[in-house]
PDB file of N, CA and C in Angstrom:
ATOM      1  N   UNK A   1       0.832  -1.181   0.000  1.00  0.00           N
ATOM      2  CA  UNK A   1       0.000   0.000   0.000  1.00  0.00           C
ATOM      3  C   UNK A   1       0.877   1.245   0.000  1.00  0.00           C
ATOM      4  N   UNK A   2       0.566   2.186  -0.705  1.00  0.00           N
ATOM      5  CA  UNK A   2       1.057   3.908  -0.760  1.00  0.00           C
ATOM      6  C   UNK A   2      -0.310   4.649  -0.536  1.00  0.00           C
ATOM      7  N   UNK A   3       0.121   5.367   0.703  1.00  0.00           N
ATOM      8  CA  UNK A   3      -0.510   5.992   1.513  1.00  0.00           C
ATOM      9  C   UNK A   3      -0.517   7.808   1.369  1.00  0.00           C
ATOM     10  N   UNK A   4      -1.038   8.587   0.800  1.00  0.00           N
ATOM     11  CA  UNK A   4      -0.094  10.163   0.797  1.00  0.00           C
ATOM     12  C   UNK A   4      -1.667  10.681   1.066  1.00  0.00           C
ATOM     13  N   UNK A   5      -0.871  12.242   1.832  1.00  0.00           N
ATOM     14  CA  UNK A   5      -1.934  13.075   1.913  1.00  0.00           C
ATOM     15  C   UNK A   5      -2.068  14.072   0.854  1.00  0.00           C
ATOM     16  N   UNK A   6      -3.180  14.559   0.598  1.00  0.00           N
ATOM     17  CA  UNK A   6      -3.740  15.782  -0.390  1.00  0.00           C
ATOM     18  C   UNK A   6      -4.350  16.948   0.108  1.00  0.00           C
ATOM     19  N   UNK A   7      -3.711  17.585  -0.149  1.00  0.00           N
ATOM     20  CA  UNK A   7      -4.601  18.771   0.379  1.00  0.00           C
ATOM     21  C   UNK A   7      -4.804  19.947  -0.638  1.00  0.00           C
ATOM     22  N   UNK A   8      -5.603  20.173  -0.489  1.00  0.00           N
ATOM     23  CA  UNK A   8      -6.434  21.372  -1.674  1.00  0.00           C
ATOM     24  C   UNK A   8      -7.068  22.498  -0.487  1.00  0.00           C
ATOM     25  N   UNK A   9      -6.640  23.708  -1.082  1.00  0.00           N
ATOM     26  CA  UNK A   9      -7.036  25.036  -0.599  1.00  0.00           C
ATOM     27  C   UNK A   9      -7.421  26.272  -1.400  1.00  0.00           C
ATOM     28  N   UNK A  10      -8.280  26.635  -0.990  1.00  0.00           N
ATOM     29  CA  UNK A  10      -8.923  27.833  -1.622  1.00  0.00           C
ATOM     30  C   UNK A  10      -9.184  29.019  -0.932  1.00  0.00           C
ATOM     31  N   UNK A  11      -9.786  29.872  -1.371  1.00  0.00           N
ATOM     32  CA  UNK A  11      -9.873  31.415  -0.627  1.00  0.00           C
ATOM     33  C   UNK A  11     -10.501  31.114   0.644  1.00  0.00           C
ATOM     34  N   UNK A  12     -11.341  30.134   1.317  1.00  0.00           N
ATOM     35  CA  UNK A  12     -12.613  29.751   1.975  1.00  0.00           C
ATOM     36  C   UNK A  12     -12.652  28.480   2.041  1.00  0.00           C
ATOM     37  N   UNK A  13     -11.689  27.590   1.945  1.00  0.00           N
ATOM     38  CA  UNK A  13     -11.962  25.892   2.287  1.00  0.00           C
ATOM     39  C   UNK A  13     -10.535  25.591   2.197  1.00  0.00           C
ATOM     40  N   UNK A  14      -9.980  24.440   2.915  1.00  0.00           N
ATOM     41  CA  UNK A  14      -9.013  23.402   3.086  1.00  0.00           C
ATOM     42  C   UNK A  14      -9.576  22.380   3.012  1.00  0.00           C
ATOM     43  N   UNK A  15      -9.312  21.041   2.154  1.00  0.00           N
ATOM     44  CA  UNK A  15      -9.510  19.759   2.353  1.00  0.00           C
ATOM     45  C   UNK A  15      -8.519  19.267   2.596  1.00  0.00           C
ATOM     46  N   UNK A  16      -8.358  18.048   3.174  1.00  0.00           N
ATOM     47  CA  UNK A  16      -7.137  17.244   3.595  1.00  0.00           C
ATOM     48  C   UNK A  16      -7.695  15.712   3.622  1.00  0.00           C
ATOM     49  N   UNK A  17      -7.388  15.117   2.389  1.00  0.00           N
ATOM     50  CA  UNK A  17      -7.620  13.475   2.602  1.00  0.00           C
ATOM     51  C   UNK A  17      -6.847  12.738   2.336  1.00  0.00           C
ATOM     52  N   UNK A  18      -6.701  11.430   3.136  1.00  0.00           N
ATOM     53  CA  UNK A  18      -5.598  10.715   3.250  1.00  0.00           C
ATOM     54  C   UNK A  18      -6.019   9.385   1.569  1.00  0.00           C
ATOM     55  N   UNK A  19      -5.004   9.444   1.216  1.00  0.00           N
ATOM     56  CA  UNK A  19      -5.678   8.847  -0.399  1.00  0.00           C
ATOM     57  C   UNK A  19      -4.944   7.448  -0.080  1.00  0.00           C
ATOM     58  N   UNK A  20      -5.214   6.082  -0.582  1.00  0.00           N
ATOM     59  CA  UNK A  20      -5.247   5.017  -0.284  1.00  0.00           C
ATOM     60  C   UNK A  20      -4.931   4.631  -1.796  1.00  0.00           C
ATOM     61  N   UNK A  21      -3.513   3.948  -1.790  1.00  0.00           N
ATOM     62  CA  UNK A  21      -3.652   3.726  -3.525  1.00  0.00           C
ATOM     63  C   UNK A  21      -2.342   1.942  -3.505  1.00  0.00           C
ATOM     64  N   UNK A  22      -2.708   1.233  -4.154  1.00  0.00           N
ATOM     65  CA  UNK A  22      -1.844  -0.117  -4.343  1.00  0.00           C
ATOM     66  C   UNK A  22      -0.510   0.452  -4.956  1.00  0.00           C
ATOM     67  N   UNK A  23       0.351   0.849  -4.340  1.00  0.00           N
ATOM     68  CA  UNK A  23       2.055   1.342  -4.814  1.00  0.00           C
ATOM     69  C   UNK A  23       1.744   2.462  -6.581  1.00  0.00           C
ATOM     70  N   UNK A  24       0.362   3.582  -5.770  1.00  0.00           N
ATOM     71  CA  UNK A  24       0.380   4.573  -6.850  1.00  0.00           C
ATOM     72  C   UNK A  24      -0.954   3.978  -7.676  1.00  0.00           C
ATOM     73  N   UNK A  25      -1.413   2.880  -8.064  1.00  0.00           N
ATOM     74  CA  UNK A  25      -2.408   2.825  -8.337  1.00  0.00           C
ATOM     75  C   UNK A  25      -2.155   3.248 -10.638  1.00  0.00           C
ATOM     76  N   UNK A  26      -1.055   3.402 -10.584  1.00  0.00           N
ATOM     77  CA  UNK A  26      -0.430   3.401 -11.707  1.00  0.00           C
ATOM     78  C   UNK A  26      -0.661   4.954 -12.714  1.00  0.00           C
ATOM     79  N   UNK A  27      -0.632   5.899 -11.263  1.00  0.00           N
ATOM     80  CA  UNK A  27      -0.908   7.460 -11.488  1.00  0.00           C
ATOM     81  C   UNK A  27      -0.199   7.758 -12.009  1.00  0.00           C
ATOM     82  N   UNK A  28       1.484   7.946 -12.003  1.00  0.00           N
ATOM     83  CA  UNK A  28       2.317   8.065 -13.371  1.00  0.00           C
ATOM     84  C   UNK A  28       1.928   7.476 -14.526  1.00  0.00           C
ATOM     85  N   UNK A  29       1.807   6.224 -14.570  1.00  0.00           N
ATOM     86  CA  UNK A  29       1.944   5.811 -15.907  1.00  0.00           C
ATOM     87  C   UNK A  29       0.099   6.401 -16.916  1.00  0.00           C
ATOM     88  N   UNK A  30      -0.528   6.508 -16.161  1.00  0.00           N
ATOM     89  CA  UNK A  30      -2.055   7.464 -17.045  1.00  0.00           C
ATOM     90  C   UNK A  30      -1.512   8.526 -17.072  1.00  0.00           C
ATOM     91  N   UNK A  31      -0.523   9.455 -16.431  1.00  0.00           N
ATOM     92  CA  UNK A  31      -0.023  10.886 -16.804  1.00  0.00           C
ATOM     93  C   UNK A  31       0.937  10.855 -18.167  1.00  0.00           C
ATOM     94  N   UNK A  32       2.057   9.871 -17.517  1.00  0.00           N
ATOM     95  CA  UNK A  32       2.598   9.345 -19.020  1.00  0.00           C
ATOM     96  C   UNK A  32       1.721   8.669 -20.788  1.00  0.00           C
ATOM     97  N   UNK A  33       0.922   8.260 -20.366  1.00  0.00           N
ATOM     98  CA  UNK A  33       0.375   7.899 -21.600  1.00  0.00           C
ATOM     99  C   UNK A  33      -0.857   8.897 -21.920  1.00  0.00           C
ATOM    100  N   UNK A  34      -1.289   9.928 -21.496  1.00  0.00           N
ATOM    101  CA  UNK A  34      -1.776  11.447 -21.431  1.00  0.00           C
ATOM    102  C   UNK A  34      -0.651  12.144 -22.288  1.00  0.00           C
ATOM    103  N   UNK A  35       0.619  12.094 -21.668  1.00  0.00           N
ATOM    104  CA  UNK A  35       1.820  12.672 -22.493  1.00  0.00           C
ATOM    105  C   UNK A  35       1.918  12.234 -24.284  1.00  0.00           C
ATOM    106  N   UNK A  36       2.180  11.023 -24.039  1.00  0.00           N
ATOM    107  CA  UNK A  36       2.671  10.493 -25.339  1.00  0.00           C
ATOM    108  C   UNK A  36       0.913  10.708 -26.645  1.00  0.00           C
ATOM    109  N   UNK A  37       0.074  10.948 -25.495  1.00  0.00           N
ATOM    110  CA  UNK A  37      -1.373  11.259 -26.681  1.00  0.00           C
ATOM    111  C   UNK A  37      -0.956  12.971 -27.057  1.00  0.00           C
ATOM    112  N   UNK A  38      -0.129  13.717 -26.982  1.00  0.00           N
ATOM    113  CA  UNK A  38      -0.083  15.087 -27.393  1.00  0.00           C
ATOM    114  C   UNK A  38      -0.973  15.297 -28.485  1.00  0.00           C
ATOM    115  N   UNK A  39      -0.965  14.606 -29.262  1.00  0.00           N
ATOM    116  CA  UNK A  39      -1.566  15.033 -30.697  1.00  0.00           C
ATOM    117  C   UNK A  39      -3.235  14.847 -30.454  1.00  0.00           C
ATOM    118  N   UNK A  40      -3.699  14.711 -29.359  1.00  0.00           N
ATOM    119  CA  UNK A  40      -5.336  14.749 -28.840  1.00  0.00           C
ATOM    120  C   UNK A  40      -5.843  13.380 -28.867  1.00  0.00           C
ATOM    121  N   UNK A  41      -6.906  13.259 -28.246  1.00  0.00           N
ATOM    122  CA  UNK A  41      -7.779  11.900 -28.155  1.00  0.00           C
ATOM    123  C   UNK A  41      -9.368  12.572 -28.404  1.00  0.00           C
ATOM    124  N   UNK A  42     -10.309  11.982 -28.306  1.00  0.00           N
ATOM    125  CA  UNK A  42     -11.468  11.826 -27.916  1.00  0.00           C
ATOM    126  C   UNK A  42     -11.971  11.767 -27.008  1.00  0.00           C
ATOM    127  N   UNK A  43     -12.940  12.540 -26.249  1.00  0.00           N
ATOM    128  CA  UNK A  43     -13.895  12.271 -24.951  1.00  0.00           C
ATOM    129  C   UNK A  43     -13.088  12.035 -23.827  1.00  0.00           C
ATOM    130  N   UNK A  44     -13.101  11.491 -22.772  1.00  0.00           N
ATOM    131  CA  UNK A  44     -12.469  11.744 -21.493  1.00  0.00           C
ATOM    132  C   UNK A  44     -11.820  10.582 -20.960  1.00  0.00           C
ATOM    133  N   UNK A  45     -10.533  10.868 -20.272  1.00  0.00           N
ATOM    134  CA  UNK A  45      -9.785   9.400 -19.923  1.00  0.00           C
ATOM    135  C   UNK A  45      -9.870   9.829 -18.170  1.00  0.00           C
ATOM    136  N   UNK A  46      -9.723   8.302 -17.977  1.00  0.00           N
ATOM    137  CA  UNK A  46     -10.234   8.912 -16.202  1.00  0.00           C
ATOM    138  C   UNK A  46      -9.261   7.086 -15.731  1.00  0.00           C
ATOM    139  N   UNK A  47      -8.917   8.235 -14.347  1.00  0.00           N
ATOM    140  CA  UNK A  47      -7.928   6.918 -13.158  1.00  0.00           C
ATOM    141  C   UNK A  47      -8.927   7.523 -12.006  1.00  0.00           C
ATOM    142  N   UNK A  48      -9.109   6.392 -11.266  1.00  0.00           N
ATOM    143  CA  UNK A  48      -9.250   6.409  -9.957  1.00  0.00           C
ATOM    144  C   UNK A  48      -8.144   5.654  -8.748  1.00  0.00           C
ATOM    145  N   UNK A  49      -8.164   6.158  -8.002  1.00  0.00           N
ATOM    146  CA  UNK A  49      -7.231   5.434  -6.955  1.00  0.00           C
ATOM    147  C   UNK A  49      -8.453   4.431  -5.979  1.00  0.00           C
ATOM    148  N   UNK A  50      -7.360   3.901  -5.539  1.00  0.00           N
ATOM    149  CA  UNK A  50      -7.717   2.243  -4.752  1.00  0.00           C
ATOM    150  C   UNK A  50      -8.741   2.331  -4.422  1.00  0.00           C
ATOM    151  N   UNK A  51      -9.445   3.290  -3.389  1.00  0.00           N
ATOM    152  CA  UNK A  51     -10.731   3.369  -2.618  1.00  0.00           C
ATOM    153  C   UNK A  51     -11.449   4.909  -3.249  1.00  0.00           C
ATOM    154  N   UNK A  52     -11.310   4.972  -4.702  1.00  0.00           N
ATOM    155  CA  UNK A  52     -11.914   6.379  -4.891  1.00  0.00           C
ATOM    156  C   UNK A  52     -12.079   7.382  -4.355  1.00  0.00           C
ATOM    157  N   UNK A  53     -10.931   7.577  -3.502  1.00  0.00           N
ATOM    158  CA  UNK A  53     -10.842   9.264  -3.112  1.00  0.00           C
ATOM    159  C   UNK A  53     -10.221   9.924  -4.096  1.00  0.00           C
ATOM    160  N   UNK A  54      -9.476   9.709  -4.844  1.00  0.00           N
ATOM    161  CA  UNK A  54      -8.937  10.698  -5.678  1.00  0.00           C
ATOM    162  C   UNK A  54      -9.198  10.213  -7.202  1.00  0.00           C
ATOM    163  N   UNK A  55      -9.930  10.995  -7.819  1.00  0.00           N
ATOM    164  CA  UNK A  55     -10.108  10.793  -9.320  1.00  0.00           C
ATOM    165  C   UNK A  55      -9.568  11.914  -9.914  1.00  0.00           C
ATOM    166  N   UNK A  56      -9.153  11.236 -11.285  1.00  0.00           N
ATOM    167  CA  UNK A  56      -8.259  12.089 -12.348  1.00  0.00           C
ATOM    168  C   UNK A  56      -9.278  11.645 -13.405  1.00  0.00           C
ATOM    169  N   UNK A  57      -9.940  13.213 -14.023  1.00  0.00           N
ATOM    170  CA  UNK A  57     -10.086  12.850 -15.362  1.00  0.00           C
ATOM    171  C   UNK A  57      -9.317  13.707 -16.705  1.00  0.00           C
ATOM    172  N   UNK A  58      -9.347  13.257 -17.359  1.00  0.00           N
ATOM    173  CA  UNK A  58      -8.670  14.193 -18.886  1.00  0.00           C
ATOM    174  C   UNK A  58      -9.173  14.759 -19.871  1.00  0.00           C
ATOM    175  N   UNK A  59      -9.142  15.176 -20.069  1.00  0.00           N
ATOM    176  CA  UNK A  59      -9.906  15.928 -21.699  1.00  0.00           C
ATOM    177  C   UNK A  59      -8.796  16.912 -22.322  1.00  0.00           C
ATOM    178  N   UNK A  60      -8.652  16.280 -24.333  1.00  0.00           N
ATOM    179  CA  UNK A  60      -7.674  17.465 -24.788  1.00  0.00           C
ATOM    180  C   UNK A  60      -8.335  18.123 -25.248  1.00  0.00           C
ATOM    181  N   UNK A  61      -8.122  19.237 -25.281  1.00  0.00           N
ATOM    182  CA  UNK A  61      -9.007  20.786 -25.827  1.00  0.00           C
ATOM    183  C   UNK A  61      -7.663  21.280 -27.079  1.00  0.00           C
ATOM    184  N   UNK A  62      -7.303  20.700 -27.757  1.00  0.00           N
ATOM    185  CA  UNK A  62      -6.356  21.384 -28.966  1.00  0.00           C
ATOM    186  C   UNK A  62      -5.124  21.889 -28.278  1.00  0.00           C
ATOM    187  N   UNK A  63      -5.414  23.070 -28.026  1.00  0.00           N
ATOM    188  CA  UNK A  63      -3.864  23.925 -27.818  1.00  0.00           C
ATOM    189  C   UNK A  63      -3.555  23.160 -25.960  1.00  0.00           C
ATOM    190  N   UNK A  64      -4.307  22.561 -25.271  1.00  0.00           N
ATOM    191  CA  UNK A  64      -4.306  22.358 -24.345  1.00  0.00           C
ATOM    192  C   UNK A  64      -4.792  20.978 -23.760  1.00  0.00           C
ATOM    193  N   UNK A  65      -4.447  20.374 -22.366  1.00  0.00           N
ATOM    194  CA  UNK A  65      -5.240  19.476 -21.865  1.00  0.00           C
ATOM    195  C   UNK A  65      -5.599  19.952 -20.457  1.00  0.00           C
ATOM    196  N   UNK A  66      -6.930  19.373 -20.293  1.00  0.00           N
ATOM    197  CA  UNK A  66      -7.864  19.751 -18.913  1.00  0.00           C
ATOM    198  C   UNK A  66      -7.545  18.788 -18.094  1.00  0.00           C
ATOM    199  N   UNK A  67      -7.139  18.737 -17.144  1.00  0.00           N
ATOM    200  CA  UNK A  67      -7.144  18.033 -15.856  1.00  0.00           C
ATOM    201  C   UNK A  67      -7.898  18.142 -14.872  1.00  0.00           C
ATOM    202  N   UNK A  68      -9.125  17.321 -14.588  1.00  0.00           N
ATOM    203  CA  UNK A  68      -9.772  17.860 -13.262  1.00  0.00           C
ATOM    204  C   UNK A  68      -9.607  16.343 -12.348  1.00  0.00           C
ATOM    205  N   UNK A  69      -9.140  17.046 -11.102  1.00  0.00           N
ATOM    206  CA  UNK A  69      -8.565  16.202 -10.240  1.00  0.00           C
ATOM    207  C   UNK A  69      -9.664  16.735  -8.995  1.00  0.00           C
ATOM    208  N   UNK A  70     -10.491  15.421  -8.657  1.00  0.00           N
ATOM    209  CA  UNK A  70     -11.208  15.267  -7.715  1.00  0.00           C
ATOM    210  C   UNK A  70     -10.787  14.271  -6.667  1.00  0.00           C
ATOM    211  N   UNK A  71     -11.541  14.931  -4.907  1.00  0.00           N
ATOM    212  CA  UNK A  71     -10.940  14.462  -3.786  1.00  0.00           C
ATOM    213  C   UNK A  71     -12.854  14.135  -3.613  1.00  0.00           C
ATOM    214  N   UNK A  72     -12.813  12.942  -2.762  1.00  0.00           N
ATOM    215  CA  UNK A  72     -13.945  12.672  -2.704  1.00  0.00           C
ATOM    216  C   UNK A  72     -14.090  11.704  -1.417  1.00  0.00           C
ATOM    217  N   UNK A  73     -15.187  12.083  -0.599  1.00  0.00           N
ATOM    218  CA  UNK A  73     -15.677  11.157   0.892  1.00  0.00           C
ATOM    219  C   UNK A  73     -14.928   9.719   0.538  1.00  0.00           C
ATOM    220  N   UNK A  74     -15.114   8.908   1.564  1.00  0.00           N
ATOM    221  CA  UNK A  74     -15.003   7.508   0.836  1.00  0.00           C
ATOM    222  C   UNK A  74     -16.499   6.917   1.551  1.00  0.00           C
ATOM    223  N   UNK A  75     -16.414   6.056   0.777  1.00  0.00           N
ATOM    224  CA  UNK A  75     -17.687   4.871   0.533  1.00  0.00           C
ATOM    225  C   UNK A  75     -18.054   4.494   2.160  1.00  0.00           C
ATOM    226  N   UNK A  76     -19.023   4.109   2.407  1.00  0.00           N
ATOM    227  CA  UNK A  76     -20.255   4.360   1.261  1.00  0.00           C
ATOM    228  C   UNK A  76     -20.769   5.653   1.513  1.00  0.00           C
ATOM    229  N   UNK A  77     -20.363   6.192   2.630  1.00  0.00           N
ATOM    230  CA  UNK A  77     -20.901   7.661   2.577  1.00  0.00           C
ATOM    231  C   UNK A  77     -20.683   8.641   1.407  1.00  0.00           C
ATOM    232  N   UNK A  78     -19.495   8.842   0.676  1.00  0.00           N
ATOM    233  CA  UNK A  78     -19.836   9.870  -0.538  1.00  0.00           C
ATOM    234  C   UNK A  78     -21.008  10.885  -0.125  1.00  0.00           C
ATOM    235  N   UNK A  79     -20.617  11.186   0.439  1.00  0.00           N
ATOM    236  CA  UNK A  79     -21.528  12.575   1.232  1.00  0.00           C
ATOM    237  C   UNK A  79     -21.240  14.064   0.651  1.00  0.00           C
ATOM    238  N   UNK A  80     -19.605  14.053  -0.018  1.00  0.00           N
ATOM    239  CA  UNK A  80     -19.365  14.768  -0.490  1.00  0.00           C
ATOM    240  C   UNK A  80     -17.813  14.753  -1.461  1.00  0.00           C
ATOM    241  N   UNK A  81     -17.748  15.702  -2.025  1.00  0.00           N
ATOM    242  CA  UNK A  81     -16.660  16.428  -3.419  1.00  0.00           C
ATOM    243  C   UNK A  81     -16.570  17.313  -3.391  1.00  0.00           C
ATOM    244  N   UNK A  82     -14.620  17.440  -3.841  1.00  0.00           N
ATOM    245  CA  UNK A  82     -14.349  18.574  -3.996  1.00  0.00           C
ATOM    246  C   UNK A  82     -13.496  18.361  -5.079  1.00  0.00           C
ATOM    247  N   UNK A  83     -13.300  19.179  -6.571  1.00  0.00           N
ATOM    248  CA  UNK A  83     -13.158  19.158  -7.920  1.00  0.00           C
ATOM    249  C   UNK A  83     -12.480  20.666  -8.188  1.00  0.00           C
ATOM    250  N   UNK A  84     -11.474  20.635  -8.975  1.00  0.00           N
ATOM    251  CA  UNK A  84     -10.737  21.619  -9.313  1.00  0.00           C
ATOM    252  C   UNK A  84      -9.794  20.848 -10.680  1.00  0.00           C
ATOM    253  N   UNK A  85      -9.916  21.866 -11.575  1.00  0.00           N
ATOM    254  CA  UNK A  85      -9.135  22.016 -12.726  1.00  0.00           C
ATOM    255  C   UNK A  85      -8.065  22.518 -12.644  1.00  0.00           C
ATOM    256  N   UNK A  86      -6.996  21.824 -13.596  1.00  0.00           N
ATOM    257  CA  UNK A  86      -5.731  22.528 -13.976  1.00  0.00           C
ATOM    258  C   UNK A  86      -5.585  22.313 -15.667  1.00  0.00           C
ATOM    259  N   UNK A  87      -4.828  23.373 -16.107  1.00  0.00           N
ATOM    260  CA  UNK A  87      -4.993  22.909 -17.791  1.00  0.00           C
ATOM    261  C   UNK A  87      -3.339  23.066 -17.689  1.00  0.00           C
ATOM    262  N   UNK A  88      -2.772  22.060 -18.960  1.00  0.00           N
ATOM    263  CA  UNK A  88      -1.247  21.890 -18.658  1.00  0.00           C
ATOM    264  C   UNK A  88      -1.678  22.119 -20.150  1.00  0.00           C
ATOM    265  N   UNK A  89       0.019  21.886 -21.043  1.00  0.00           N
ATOM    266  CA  UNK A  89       0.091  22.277 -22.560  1.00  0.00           C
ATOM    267  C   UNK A  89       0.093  20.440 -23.040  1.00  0.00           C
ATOM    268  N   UNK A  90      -0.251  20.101 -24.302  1.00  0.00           N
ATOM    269  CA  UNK A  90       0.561  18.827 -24.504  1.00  0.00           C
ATOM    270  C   UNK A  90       1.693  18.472 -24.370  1.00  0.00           C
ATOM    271  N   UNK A  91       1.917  17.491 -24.528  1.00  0.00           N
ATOM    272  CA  UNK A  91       3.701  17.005 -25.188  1.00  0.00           C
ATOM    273  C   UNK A  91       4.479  17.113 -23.699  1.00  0.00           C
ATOM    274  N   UNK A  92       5.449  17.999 -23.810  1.00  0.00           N
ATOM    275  CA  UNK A  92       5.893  18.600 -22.534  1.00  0.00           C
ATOM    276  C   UNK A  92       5.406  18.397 -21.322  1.00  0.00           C
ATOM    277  N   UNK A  93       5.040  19.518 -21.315  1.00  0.00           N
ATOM    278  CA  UNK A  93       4.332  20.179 -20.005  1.00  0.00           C
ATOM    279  C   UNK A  93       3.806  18.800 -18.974  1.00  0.00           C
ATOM    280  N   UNK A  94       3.066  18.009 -19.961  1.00  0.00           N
ATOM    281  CA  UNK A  94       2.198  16.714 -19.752  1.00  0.00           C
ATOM    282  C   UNK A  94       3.408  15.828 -19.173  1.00  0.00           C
ATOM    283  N   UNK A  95       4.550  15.761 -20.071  1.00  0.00           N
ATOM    284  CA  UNK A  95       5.538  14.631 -19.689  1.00  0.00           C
ATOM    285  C   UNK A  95       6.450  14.954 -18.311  1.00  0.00           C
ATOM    286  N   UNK A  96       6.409  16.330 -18.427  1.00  0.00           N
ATOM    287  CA  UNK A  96       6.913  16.857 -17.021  1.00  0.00           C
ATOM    288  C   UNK A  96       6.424  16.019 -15.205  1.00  0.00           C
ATOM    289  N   UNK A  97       5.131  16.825 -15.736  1.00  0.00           N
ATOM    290  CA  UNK A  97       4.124  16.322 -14.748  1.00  0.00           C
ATOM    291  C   UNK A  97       4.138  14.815 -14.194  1.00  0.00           C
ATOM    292  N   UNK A  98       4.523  13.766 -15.721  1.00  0.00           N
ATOM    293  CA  UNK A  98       4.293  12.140 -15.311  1.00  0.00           C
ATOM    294  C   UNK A  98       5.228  11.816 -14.562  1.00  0.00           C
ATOM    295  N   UNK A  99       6.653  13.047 -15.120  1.00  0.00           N
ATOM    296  CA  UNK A  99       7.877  12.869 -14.644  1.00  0.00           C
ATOM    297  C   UNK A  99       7.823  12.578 -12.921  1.00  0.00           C
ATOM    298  N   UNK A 100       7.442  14.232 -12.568  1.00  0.00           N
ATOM    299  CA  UNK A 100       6.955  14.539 -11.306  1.00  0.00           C
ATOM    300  C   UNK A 100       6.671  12.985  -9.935  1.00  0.00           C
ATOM    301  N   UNK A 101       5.428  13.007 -10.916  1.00  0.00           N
ATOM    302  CA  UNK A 101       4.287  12.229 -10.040  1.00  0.00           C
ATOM    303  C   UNK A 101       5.350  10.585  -9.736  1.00  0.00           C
ATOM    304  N   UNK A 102       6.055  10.409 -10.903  1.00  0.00           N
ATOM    305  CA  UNK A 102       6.886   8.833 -10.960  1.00  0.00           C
ATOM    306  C   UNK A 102       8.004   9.224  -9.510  1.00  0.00           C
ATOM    307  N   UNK A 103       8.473  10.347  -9.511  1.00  0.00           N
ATOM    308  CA  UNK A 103       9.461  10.688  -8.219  1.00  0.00           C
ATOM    309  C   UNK A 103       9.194  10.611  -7.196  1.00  0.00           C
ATOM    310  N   UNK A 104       7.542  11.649  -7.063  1.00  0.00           N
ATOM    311  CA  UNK A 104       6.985  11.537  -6.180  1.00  0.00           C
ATOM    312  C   UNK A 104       6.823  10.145  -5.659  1.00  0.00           C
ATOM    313  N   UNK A 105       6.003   8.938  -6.298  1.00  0.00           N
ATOM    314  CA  UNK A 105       5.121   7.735  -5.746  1.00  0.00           C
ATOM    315  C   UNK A 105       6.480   6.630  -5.521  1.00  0.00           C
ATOM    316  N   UNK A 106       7.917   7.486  -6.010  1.00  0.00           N
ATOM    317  CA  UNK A 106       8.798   6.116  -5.530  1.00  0.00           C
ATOM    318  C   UNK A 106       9.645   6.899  -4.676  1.00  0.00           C
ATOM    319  N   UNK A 107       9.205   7.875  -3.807  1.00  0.00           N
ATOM    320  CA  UNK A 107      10.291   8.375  -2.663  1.00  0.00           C
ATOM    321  C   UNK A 107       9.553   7.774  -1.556  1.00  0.00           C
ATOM    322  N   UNK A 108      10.734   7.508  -0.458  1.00  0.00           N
ATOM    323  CA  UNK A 108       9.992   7.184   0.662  1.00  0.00           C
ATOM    324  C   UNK A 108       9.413   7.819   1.274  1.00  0.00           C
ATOM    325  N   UNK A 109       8.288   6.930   1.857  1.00  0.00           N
ATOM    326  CA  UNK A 109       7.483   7.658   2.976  1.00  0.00           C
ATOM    327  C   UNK A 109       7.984   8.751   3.908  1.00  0.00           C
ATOM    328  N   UNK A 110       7.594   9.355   4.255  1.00  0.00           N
ATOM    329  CA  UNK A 110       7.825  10.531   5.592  1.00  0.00           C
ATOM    330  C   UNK A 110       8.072   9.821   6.795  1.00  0.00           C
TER     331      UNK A 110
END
């Protein structure tokens, strides 16, 4: 198990949830193959982690890709969500990010 916290903040809210994922749940490698689609896809690509607190979905918009990364109750309550967008560029920007996230999910724990 890989265990990390998330936290999302805004002008008027903090969330903080502890996300539950099987060694990453293979969150680099959907950022990486997001990357290598630069040239666009169709309709929306989506990861969830182990116990659905954290969903990633995708959408390319041409000059750009949408990322909305949702934190969510866990089961069965789902009582509630919290959803926020980021737009990155293709190619790059995208491969950066997979880069990122692969460093991140293989450093040790705290």
């Amino acid at each position: 198990m890989r265990d990390f916290l998330v936290t999302a903040q805004g002008e008027s809210a903090r969330i903080e949830v502890m996300v539950r994922t099987w060694d990453g749940d293979g969150l680099d490698v959907f950022l990486a193959e997001l990357a290598e689609g630069f040239r666009g896809w169709n309709g929306t690509r989506t990861w969830r982690s182990l116990e659905d607190d954290l969903t990633l979905s995708a959408e390319h918009a041409g000059s750009h890709v949408r990322l909305t990364w949702g934190l969510h109750d866990r089961l069965p309550d789902d009582e509630w969500r919290f959803e926020m967008t980021t737009i990155h560029a293709p190619g790059e920007d995208m491969r950066r990010l997979a880069i990122e996230m692969r460093t991140f999910l293989e450093s040790e724990p705290l």
